[in-house]
Protein backbone atom coordinates (compact mmCIF):
# COMPACT_ATOMS: atom_id res chain seq x y z
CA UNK A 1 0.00 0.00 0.00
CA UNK A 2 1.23 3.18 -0.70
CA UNK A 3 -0.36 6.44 1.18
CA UNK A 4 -0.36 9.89 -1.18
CA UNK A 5 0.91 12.74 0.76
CA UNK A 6 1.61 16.23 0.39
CA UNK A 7 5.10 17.42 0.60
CA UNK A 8 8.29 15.50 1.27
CA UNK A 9 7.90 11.67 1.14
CA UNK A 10 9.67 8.83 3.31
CA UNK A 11 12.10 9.49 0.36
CA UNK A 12 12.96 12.95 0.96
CA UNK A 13 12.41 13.69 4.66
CA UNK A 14 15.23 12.60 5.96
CA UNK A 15 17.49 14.95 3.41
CA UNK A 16 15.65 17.85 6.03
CA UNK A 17 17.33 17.22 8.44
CA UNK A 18 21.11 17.71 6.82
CA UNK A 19 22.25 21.08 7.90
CA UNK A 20 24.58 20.82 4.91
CA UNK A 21 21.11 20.33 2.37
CA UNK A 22 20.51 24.32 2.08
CA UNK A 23 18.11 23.71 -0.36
CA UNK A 24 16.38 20.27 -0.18
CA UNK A 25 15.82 19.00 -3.67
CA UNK A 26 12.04 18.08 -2.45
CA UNK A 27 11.19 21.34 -1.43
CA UNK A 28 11.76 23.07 -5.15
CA UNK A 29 8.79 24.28 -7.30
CA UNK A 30 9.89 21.66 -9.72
CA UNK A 31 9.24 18.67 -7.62
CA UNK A 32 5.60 19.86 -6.57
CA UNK A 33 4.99 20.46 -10.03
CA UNK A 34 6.33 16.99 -11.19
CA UNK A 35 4.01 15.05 -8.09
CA UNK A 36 0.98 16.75 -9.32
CA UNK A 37 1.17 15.43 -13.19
CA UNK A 38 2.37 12.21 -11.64
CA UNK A 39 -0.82 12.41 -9.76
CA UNK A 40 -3.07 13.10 -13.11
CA UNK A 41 -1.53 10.55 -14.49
CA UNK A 42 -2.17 7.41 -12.11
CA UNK A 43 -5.64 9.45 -11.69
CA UNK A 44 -6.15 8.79 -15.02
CA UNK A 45 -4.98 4.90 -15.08
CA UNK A 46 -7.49 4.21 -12.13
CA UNK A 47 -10.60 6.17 -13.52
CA UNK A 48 -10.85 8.43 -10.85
CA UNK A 49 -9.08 11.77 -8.94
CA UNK A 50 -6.86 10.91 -6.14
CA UNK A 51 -6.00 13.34 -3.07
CA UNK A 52 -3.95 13.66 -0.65
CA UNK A 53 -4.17 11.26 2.42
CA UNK A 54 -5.44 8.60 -0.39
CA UNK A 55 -4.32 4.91 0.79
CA UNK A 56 -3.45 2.54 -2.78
CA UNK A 57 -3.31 -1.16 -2.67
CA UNK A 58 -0.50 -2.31 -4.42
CA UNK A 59 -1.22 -6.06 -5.38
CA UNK A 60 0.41 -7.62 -7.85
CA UNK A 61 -2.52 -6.81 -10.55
CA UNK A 62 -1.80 -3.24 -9.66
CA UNK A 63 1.69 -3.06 -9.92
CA UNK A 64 1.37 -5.62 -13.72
CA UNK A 65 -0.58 -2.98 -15.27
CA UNK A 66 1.23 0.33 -13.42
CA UNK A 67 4.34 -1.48 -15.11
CA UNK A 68 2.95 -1.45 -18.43
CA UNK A 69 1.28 1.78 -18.36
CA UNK A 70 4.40 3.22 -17.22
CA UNK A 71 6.73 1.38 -19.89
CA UNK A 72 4.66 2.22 -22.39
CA UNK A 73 4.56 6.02 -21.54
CA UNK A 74 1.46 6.87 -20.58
CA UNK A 75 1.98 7.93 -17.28
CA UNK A 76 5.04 9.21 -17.76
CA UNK A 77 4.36 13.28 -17.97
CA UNK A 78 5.97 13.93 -15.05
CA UNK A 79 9.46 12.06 -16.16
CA UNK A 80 10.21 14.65 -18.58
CA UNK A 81 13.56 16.61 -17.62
CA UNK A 82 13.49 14.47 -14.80
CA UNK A 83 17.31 13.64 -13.77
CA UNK A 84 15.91 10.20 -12.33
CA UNK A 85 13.98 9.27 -15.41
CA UNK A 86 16.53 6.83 -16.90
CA UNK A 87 17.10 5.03 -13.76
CA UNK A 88 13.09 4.51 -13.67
CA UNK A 89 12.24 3.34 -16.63
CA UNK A 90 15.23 0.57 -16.22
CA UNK A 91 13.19 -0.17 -13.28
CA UNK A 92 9.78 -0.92 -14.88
């Protein structure tokens, strides 16, 4: 299951914390902009809007057809100019 939140993630939170991270890479215009297409776009592969504080199952169905959705770019509007893009689509 995967919980939708607002803000940094499990991911990012702990880069907060670094006095050395002046300017957490989670925290830039960029990233909000790139969670809320990624948001429209598994909105859009489950038929409905998703919000914040929305809980996902991920069963194996789920994850089989987020796979194929994903390697077959249509959710993938939020991967453009994305430095991690490469390293994601390797993954699915």
């Amino acid at each position: 299951m995967f919980l939708l939140v607002s803000g940094p993630d499990d991911i990012c939170a702990p880069l907060l914390e670094l006095d050395e991270v002046r300017e957490p890479h989670c925290l830039r215009k960029s990233v909000s902009e790139r969670d809320h297409l990624a948001v429209n776009d598994i909105g859009r592969f489950l038929g409905y809007r998703i919000a914040e504080g929305e809980k996902i199952i991920l069963d194996f169905e789920f994850l089989h057809r987020m796979r194929q959705v994903f390697a077959s770019g249509q959710t993938r509007q939020a991967c453009i100019g994305c430095e991690w893009s490469e390293f994601c689509s390797l993954i699915a």
